[in-house]
C-alpha atoms as a PDB file:
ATOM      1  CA  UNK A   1      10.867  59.433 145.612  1.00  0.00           C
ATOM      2  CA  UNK A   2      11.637  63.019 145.739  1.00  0.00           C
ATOM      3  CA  UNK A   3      11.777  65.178 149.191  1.00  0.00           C
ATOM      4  CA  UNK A   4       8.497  66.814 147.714  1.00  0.00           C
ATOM      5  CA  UNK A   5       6.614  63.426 147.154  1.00  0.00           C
ATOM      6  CA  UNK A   6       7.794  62.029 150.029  1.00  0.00           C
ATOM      7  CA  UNK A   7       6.078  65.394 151.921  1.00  0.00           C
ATOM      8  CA  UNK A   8       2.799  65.003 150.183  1.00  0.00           C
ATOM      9  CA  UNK A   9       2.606  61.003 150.603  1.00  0.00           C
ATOM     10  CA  UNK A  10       3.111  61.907 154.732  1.00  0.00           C
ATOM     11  CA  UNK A  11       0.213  64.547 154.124  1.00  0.00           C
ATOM     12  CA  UNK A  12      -1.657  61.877 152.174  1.00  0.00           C
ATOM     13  CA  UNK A  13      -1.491  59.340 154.876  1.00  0.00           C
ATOM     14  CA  UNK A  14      -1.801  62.042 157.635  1.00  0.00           C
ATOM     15  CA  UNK A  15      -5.374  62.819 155.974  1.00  0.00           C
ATOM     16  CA  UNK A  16      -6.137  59.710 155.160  1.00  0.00           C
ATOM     17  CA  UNK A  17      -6.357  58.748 158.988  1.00  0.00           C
ATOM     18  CA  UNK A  18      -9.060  61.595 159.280  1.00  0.00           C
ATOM     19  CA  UNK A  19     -10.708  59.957 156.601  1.00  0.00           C
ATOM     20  CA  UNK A  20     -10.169  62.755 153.784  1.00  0.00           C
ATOM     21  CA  UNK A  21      -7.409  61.096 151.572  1.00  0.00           C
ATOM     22  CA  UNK A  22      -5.683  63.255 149.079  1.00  0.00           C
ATOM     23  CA  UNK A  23      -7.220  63.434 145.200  1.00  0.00           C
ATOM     24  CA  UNK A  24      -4.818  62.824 142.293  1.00  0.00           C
ATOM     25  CA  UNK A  25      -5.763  66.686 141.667  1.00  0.00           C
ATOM     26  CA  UNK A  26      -4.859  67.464 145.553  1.00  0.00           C
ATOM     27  CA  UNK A  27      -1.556  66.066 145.094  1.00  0.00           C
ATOM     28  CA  UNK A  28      -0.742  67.561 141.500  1.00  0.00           C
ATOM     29  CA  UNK A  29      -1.285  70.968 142.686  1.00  0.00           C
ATOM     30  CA  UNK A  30       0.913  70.249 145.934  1.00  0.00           C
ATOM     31  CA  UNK A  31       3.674  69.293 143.798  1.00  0.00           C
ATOM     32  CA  UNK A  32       3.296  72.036 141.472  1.00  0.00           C
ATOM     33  CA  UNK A  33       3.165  74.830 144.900  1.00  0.00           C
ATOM     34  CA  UNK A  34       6.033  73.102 146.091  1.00  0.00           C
ATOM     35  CA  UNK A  35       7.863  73.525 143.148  1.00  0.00           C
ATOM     36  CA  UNK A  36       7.501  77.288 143.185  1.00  0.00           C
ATOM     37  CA  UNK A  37       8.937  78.254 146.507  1.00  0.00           C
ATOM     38  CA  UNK A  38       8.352  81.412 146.443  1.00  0.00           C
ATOM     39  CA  UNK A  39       4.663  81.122 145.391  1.00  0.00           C
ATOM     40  CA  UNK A  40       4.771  78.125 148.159  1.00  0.00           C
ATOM     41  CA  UNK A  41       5.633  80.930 150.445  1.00  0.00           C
ATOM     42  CA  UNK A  42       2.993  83.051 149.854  1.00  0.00           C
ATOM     43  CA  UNK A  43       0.227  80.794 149.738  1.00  0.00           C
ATOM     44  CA  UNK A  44       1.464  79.482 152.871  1.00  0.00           C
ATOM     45  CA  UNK A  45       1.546  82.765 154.693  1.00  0.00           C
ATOM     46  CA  UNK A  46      -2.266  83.252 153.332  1.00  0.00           C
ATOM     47  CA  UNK A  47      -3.367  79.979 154.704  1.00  0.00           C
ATOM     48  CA  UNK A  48      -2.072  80.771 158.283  1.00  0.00           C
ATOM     49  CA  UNK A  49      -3.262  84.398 158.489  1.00  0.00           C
ATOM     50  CA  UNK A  50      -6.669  82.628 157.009  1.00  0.00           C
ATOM     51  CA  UNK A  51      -6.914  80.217 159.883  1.00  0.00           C
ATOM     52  CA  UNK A  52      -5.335  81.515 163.082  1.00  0.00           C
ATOM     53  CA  UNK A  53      -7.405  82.700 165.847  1.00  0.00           C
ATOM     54  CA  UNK A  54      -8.603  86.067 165.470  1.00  0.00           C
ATOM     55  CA  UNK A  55      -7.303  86.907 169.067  1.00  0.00           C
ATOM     56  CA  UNK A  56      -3.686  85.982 167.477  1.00  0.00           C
ATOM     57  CA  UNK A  57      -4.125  88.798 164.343  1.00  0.00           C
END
């Protein structure tokens, strides 16, 4: 298992727990983000100016 799999299998179980488990889709499109690491990079930074606290921006 590669260090990418083995990241979205921890994410996987880590939702899973919540009860929102990972589609096959979910995890394709991981893998294919992670992959790219600088398009990994700036879809992370998107996410966390999406979702931090507006006091924070």
């Amino acid at each position: 298992m590669s260090i990418n799999e083995h990241l979205i299998a921890e994410v996987n179980g880590s939702m899973a727990i919540e009860g929102m488990k990972l589609t096959e889709a979910d995890k394709s499109r991981m893998l294919k983000y992670l992959n790219k690491h600088e398009e990994f990079n700036r879809i992370m930074s998107e996410l966390i100016n999406k979702h931090s606290a507006l006091s924070e921006k």
